[in-house]
PDB file of N, CA and C in Angstrom:
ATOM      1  N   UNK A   1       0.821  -1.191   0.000  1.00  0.00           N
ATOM      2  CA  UNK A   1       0.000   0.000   0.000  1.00  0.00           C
ATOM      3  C   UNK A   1       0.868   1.259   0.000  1.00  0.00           C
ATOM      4  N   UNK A   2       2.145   1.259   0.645  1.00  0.00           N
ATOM      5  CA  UNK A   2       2.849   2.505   0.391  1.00  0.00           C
ATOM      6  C   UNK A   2       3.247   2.471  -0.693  1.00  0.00           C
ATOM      7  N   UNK A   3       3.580   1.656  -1.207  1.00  0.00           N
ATOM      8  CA  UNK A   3       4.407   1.986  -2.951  1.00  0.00           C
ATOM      9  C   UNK A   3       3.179   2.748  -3.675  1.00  0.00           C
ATOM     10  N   UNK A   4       1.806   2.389  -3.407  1.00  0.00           N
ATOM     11  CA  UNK A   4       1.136   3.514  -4.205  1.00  0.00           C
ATOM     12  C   UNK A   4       0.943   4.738  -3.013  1.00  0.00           C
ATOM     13  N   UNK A   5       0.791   4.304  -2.389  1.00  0.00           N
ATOM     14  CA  UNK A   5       0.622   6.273  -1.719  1.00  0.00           C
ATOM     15  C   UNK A   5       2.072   6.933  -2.303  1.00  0.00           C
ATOM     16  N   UNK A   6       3.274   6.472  -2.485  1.00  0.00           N
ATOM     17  CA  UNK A   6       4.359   6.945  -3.001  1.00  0.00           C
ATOM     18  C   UNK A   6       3.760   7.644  -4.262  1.00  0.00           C
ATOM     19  N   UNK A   7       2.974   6.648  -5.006  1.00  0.00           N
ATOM     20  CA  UNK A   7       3.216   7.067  -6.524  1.00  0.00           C
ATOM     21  C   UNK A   7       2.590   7.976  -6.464  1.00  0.00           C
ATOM     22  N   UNK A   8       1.001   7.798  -6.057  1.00  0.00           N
ATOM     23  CA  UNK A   8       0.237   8.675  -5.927  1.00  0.00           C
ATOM     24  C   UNK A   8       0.634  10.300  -5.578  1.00  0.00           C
ATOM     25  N   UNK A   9       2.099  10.591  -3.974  1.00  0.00           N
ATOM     26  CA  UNK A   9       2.018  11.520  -4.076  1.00  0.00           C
ATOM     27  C   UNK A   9       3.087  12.279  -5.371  1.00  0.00           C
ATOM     28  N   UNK A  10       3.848  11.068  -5.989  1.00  0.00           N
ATOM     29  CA  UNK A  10       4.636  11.911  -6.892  1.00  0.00           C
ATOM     30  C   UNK A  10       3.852  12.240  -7.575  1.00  0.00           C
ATOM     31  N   UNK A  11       2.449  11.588  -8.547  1.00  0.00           N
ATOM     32  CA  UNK A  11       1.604  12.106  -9.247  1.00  0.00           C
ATOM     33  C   UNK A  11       1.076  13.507  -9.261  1.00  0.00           C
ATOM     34  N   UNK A  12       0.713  13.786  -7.706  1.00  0.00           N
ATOM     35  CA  UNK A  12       0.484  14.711  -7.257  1.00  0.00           C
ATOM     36  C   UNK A  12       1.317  16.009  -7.194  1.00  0.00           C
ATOM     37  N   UNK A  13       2.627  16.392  -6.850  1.00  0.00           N
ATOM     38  CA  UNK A  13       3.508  16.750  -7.140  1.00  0.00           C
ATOM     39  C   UNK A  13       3.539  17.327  -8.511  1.00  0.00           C
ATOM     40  N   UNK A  14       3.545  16.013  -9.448  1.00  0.00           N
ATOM     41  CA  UNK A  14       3.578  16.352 -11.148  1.00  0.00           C
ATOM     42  C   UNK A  14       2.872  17.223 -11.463  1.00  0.00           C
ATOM     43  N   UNK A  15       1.768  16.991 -10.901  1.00  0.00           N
ATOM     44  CA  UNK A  15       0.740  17.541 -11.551  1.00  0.00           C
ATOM     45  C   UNK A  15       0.410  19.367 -10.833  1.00  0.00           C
ATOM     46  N   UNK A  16       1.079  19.454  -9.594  1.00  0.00           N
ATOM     47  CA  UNK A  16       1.076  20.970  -9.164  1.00  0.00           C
ATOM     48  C   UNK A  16       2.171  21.530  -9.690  1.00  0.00           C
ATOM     49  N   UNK A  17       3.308  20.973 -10.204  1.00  0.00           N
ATOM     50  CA  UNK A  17       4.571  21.466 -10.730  1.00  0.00           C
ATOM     51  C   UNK A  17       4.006  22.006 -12.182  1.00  0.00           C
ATOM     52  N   UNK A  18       3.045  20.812 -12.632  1.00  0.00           N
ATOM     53  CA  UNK A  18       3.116  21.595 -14.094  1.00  0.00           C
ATOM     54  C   UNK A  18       1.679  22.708 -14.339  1.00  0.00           C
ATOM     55  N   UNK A  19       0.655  23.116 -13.284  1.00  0.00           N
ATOM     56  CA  UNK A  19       0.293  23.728 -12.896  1.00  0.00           C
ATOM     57  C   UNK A  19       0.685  25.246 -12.635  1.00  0.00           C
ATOM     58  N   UNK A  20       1.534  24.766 -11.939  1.00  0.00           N
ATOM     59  CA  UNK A  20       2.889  26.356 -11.405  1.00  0.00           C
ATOM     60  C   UNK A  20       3.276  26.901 -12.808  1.00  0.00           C
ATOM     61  N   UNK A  21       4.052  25.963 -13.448  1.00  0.00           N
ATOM     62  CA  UNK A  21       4.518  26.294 -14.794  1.00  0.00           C
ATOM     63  C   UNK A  21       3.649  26.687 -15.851  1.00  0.00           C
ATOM     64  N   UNK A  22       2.553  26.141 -15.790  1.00  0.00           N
ATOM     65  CA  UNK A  22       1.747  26.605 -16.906  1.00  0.00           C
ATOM     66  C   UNK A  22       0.909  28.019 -16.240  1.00  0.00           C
ATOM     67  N   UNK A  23       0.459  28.173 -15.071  1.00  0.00           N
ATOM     68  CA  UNK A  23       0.633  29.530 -14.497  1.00  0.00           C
ATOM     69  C   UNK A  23       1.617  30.769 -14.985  1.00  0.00           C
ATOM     70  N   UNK A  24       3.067  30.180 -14.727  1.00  0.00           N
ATOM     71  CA  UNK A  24       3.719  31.273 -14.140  1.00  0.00           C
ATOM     72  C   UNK A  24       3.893  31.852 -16.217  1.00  0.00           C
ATOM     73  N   UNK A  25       3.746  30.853 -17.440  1.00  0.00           N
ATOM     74  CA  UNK A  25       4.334  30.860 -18.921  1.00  0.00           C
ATOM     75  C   UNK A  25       2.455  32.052 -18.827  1.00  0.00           C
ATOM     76  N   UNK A  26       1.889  31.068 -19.310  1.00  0.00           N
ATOM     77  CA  UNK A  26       0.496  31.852 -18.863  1.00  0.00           C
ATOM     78  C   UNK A  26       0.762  34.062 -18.091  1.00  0.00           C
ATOM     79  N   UNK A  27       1.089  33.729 -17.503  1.00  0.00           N
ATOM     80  CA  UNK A  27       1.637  35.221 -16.776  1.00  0.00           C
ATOM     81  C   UNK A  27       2.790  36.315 -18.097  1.00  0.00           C
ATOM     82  N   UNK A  28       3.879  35.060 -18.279  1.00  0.00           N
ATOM     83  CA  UNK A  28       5.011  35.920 -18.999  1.00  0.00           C
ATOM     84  C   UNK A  28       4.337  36.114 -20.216  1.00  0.00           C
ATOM     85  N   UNK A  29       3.294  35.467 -20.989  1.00  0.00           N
ATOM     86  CA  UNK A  29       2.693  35.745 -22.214  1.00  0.00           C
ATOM     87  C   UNK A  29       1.824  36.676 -22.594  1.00  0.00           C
ATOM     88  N   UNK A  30       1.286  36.779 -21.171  1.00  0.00           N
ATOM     89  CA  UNK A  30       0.416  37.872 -21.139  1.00  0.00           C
ATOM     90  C   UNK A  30       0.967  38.895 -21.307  1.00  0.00           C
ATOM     91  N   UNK A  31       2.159  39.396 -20.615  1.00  0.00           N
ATOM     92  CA  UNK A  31       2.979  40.733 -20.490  1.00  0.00           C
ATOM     93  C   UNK A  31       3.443  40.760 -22.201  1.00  0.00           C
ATOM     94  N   UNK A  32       4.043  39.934 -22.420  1.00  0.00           N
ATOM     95  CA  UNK A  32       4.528  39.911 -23.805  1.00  0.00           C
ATOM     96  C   UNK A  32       3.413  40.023 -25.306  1.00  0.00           C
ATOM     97  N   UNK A  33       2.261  39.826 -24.882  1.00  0.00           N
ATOM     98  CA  UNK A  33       1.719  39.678 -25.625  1.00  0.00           C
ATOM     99  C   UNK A  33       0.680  41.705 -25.442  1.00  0.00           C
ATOM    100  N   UNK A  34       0.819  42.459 -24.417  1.00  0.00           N
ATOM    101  CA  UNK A  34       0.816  43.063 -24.136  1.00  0.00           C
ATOM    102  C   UNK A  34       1.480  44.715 -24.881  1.00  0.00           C
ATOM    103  N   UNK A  35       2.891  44.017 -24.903  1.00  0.00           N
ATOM    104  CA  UNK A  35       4.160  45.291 -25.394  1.00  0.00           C
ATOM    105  C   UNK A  35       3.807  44.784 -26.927  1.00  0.00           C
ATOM    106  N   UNK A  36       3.507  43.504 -27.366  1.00  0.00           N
ATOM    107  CA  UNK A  36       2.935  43.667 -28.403  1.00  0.00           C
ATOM    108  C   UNK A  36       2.427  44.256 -29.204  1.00  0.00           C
ATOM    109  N   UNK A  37       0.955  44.182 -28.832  1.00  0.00           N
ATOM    110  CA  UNK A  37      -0.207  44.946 -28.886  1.00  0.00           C
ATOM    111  C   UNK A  37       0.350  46.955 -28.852  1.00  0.00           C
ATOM    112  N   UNK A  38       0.776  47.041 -27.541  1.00  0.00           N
ATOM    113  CA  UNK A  38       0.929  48.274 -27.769  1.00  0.00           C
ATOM    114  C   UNK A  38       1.967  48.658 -28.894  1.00  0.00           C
ATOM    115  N   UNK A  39       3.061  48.239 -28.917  1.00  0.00           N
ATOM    116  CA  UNK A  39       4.229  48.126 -30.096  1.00  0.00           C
ATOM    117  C   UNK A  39       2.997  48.728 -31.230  1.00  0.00           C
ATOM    118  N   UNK A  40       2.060  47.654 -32.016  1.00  0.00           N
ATOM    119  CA  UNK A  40       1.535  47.797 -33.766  1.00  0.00           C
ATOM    120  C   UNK A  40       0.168  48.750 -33.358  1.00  0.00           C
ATOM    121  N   UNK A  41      -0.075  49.439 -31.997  1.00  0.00           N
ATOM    122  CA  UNK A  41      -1.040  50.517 -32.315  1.00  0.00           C
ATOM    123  C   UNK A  41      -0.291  51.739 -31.894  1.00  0.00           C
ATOM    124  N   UNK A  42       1.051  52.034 -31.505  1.00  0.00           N
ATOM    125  CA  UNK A  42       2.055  52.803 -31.457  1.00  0.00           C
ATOM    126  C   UNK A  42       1.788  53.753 -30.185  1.00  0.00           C
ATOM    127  N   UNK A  43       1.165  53.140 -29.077  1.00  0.00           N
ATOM    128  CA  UNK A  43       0.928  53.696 -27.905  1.00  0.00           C
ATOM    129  C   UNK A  43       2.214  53.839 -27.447  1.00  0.00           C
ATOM    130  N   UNK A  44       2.084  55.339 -26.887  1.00  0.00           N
ATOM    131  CA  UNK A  44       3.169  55.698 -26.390  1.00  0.00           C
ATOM    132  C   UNK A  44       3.014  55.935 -24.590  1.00  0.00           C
ATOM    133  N   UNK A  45       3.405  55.663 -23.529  1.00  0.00           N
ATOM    134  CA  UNK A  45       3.414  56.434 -22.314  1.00  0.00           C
ATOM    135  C   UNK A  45       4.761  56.726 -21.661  1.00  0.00           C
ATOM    136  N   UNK A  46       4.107  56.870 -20.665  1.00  0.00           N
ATOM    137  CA  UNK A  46       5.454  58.120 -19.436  1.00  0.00           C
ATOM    138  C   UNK A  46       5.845  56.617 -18.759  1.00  0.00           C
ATOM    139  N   UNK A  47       6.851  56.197 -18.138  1.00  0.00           N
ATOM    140  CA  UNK A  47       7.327  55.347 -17.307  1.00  0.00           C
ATOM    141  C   UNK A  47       8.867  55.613 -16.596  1.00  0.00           C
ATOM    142  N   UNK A  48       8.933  55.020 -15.414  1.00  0.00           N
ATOM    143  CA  UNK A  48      10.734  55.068 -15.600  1.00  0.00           C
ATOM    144  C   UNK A  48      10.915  53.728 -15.629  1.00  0.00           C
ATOM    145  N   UNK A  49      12.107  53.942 -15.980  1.00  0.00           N
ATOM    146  CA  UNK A  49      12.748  52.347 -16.569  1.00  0.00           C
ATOM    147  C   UNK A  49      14.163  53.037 -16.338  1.00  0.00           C
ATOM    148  N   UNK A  50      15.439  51.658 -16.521  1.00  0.00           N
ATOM    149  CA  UNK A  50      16.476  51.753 -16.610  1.00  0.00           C
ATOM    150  C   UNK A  50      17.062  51.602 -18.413  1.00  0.00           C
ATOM    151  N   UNK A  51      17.959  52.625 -18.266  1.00  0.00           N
ATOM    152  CA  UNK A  51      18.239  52.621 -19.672  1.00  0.00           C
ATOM    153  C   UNK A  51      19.883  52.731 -19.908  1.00  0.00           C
ATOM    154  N   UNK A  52      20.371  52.378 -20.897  1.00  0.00           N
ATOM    155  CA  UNK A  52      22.173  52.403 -20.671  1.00  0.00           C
ATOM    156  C   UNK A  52      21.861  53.895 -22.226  1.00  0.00           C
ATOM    157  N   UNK A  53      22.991  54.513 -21.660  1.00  0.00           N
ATOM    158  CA  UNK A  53      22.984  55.815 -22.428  1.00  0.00           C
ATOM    159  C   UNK A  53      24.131  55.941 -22.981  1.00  0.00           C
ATOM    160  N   UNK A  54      24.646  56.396 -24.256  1.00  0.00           N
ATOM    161  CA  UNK A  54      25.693  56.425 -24.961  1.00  0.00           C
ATOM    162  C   UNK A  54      25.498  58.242 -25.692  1.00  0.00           C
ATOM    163  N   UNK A  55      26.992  58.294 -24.525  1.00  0.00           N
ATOM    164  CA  UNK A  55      27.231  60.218 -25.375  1.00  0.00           C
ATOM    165  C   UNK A  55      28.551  59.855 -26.042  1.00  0.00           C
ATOM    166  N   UNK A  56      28.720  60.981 -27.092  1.00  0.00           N
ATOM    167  CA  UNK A  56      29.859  60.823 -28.105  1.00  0.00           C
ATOM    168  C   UNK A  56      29.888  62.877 -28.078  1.00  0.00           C
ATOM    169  N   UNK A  57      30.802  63.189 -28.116  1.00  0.00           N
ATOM    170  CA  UNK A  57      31.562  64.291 -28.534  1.00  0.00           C
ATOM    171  C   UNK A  57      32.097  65.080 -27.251  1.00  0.00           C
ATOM    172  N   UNK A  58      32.446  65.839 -27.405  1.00  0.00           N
ATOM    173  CA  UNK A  58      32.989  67.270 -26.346  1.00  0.00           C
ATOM    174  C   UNK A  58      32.368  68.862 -26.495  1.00  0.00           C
ATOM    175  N   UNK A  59      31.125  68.835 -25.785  1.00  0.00           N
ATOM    176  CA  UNK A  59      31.010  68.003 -23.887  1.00  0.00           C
ATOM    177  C   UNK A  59      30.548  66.822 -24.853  1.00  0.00           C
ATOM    178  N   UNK A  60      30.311  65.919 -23.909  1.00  0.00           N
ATOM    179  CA  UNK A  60      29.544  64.761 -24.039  1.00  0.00           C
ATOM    180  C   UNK A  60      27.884  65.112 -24.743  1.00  0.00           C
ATOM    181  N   UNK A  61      27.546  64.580 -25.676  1.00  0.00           N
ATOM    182  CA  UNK A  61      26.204  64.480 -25.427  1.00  0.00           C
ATOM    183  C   UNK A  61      25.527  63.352 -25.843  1.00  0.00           C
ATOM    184  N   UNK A  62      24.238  63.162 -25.626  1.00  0.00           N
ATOM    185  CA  UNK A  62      23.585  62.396 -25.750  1.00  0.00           C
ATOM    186  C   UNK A  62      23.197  61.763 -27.153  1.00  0.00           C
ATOM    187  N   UNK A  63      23.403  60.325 -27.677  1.00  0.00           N
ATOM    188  CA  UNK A  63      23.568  60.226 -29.044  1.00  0.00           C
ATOM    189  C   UNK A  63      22.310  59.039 -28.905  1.00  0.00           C
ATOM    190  N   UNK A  64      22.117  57.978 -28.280  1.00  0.00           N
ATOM    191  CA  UNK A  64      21.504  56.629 -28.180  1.00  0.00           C
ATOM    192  C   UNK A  64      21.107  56.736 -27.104  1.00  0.00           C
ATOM    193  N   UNK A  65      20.018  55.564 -27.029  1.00  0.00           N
ATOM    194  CA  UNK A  65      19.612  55.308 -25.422  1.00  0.00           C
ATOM    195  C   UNK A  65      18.863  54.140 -26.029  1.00  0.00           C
ATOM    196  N   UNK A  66      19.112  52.872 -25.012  1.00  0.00           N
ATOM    197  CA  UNK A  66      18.819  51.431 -25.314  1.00  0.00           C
ATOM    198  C   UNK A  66      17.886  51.329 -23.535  1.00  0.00           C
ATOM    199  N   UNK A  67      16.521  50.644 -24.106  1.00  0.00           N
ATOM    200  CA  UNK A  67      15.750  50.199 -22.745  1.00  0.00           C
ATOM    201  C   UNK A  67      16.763  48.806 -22.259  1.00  0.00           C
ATOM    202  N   UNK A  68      16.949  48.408 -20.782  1.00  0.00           N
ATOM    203  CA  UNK A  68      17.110  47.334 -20.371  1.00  0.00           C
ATOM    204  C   UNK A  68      16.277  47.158 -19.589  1.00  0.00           C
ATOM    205  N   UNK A  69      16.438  45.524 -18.963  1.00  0.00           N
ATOM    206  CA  UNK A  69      15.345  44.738 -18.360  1.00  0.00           C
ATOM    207  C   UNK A  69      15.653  45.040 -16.731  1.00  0.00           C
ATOM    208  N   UNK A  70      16.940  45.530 -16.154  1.00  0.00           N
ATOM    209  CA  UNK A  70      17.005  45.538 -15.095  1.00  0.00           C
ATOM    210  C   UNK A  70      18.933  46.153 -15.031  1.00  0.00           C
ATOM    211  N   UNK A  71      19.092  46.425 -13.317  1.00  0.00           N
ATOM    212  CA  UNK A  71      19.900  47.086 -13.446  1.00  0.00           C
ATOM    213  C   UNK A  71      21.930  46.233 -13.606  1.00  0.00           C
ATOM    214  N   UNK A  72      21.427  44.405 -13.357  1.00  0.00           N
ATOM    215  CA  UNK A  72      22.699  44.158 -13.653  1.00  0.00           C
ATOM    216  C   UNK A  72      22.905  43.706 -15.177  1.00  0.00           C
ATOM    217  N   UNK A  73      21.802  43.771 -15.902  1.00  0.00           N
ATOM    218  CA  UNK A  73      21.530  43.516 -17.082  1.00  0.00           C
ATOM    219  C   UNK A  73      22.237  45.123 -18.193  1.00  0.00           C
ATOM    220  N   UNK A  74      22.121  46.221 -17.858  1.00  0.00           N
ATOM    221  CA  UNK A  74      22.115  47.227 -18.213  1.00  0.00           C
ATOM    222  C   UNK A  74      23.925  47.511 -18.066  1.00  0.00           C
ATOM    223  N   UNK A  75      24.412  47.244 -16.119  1.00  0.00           N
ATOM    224  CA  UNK A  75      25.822  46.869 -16.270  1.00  0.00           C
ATOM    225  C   UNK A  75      26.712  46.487 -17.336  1.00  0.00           C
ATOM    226  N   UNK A  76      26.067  45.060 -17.700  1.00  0.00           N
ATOM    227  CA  UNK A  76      26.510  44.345 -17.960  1.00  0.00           C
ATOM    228  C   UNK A  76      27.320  44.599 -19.614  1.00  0.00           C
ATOM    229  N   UNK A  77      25.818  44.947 -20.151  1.00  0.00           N
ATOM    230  CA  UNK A  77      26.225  45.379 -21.050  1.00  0.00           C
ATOM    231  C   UNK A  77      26.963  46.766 -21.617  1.00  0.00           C
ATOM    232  N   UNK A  78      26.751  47.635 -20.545  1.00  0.00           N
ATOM    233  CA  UNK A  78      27.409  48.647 -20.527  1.00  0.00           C
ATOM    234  C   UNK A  78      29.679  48.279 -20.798  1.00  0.00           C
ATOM    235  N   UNK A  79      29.768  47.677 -19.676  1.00  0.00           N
ATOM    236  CA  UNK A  79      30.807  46.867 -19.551  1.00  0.00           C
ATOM    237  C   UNK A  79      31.554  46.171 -20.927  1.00  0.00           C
ATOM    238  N   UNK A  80      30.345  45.575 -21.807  1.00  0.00           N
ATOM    239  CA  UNK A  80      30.816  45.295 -23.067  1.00  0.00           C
ATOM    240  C   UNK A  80      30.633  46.183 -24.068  1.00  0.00           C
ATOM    241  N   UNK A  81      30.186  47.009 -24.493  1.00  0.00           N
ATOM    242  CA  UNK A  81      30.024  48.367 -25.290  1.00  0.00           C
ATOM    243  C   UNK A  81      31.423  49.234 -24.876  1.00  0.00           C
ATOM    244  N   UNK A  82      31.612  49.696 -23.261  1.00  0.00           N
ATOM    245  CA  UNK A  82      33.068  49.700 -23.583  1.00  0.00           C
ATOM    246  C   UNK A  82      33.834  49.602 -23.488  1.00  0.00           C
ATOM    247  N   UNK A  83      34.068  48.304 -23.733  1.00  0.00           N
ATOM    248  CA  UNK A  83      35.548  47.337 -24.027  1.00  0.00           C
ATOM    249  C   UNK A  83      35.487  47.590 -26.149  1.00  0.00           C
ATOM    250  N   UNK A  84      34.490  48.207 -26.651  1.00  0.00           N
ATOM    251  CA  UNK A  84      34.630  48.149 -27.598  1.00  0.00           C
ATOM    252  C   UNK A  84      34.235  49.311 -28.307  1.00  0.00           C
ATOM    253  N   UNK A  85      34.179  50.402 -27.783  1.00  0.00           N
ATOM    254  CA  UNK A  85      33.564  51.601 -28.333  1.00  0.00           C
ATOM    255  C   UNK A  85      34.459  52.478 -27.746  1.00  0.00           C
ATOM    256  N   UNK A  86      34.934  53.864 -28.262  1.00  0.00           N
ATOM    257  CA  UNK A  86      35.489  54.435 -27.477  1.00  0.00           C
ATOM    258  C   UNK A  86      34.165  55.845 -26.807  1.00  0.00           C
ATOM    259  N   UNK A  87      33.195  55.376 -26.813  1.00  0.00           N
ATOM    260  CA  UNK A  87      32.269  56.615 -26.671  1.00  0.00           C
ATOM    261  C   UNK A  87      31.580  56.059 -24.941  1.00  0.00           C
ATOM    262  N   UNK A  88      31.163  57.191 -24.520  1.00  0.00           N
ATOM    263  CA  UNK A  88      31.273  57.231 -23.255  1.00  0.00           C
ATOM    264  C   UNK A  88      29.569  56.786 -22.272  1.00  0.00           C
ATOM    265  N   UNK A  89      29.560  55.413 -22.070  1.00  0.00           N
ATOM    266  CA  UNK A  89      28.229  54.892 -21.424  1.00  0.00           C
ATOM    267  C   UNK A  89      28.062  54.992 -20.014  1.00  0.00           C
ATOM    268  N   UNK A  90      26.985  55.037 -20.018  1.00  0.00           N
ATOM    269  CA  UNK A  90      26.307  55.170 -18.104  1.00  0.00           C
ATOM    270  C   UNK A  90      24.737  54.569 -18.209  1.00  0.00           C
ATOM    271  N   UNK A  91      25.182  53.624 -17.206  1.00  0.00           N
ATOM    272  CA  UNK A  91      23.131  53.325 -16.910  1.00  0.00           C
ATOM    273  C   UNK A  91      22.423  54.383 -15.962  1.00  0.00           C
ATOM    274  N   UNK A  92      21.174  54.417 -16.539  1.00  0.00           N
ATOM    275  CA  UNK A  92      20.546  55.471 -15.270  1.00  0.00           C
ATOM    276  C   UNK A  92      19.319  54.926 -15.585  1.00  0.00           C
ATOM    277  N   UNK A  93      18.504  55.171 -14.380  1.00  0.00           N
ATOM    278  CA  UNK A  93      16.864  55.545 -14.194  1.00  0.00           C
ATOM    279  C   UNK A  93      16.548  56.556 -14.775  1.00  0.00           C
ATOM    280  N   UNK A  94      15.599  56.622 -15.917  1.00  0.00           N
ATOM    281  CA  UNK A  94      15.273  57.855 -16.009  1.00  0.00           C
ATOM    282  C   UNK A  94      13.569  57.940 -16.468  1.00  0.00           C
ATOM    283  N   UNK A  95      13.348  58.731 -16.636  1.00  0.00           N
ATOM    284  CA  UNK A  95      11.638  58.910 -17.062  1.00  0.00           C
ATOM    285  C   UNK A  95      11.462  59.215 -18.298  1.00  0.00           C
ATOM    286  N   UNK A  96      11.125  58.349 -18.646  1.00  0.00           N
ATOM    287  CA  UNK A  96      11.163  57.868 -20.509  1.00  0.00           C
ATOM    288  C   UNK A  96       9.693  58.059 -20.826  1.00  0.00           C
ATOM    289  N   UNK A  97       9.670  58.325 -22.393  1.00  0.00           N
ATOM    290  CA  UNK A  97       8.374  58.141 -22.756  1.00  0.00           C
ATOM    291  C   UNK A  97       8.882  56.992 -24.047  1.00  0.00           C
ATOM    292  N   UNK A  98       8.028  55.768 -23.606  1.00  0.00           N
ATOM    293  CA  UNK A  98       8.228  54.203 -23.835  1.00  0.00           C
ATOM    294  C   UNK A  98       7.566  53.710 -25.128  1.00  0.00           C
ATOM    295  N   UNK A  99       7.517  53.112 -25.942  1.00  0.00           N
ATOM    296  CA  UNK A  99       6.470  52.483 -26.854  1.00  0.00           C
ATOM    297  C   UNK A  99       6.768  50.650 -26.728  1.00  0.00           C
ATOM    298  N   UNK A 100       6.356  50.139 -26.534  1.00  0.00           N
ATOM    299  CA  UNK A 100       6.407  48.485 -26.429  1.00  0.00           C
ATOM    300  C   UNK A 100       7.514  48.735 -25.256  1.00  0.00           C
ATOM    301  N   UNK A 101       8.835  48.139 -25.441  1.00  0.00           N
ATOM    302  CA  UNK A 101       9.863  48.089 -24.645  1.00  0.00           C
ATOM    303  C   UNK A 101      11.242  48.368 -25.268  1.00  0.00           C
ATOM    304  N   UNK A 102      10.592  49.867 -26.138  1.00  0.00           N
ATOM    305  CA  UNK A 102      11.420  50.865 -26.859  1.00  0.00           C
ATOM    306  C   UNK A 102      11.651  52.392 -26.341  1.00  0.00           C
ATOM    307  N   UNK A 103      13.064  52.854 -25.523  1.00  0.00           N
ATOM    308  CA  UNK A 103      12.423  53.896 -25.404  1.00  0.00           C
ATOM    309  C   UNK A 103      12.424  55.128 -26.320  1.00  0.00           C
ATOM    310  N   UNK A 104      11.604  55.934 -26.631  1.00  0.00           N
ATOM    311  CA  UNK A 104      11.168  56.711 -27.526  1.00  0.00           C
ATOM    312  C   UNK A 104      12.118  58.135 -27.399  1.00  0.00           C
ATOM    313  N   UNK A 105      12.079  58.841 -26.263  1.00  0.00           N
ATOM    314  CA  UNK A 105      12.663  60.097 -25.711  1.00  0.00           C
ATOM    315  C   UNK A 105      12.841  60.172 -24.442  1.00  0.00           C
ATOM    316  N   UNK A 106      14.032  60.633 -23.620  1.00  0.00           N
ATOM    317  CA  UNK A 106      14.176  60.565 -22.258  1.00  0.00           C
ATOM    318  C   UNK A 106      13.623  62.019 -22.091  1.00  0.00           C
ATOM    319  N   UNK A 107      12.269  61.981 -20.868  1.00  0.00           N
ATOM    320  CA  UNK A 107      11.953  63.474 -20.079  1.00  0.00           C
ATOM    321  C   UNK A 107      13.222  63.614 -19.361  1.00  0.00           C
ATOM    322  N   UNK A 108      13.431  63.294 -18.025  1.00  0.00           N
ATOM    323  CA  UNK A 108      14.502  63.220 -17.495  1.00  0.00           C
ATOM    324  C   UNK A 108      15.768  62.400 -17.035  1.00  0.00           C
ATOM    325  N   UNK A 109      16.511  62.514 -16.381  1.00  0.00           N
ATOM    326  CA  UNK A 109      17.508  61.332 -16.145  1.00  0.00           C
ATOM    327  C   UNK A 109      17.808  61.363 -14.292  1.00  0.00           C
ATOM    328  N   UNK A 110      16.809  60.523 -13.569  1.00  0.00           N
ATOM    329  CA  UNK A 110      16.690  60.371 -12.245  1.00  0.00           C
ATOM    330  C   UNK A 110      17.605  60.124 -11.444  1.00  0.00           C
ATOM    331  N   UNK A 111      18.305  59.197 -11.785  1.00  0.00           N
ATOM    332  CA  UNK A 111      20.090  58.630 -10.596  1.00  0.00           C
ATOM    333  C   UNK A 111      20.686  57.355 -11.620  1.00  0.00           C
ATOM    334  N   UNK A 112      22.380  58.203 -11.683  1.00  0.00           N
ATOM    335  CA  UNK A 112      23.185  57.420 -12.595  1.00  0.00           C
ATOM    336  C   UNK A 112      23.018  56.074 -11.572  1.00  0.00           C
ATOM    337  N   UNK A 113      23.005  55.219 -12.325  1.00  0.00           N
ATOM    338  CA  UNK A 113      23.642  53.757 -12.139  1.00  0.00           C
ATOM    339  C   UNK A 113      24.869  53.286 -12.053  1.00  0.00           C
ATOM    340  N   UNK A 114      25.780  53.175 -10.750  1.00  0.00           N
ATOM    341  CA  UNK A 114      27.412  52.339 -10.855  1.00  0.00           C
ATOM    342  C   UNK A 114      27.184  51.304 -10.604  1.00  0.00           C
TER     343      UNK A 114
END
């Protein structure tokens, strides 16, 4: 009788694991399916987000600005841009006006990122 209460509770198990998972995909699709949508009707709003910023000349100014997903993500790549660029990057928070998970124009620039 225990070898099936065993099975039984791995069954059980299986079956909340793939529950969770089909939850949590269910969740990320939604969001994605979301920036979508807004992306091909070209909604634009206000948000802050983290963004890695690239100035080129003297003074410096502002040439690019790439959205990232978060702030060691934004590092990261900062880090590799320049090892290979000689133009001058910084991540910051700033208050963007966004379209999908593009940003469009920075309003302001809130606190550099080290």
């Amino acid at each position: 009788m225990s070898k099936i209460k065993f099975i039984f509770y791995l069954i059980l198990a299986f079956i909340a694991y793939k529950g969770f998972v089909a939850f949590k995909n269910f969740e990320i699709g939604v969001e994605n399916r979301v920036v979508e949508i807004e992306e091909k009707a070209g909604l634009e709003r206000e948000d802050e987000v983290i963004g890695l910023m690239m100035y080129l000349g003297n003074p410096p100014e502002l040439t690019e600005h790439l959205f990232t997903e978060n702030r060691s993500k934004c590092l990261e790549m900062k880090q590799i841009a320049e090892e290979s660029s000689f133009a001058y990057y910084e991540c910051a928070r700033v208050n963007a006006v966004i379209s999908g998970k593009k940003i469009v124009s920075i309003i302001e620039e809130l606190e550099v990122i080290q």
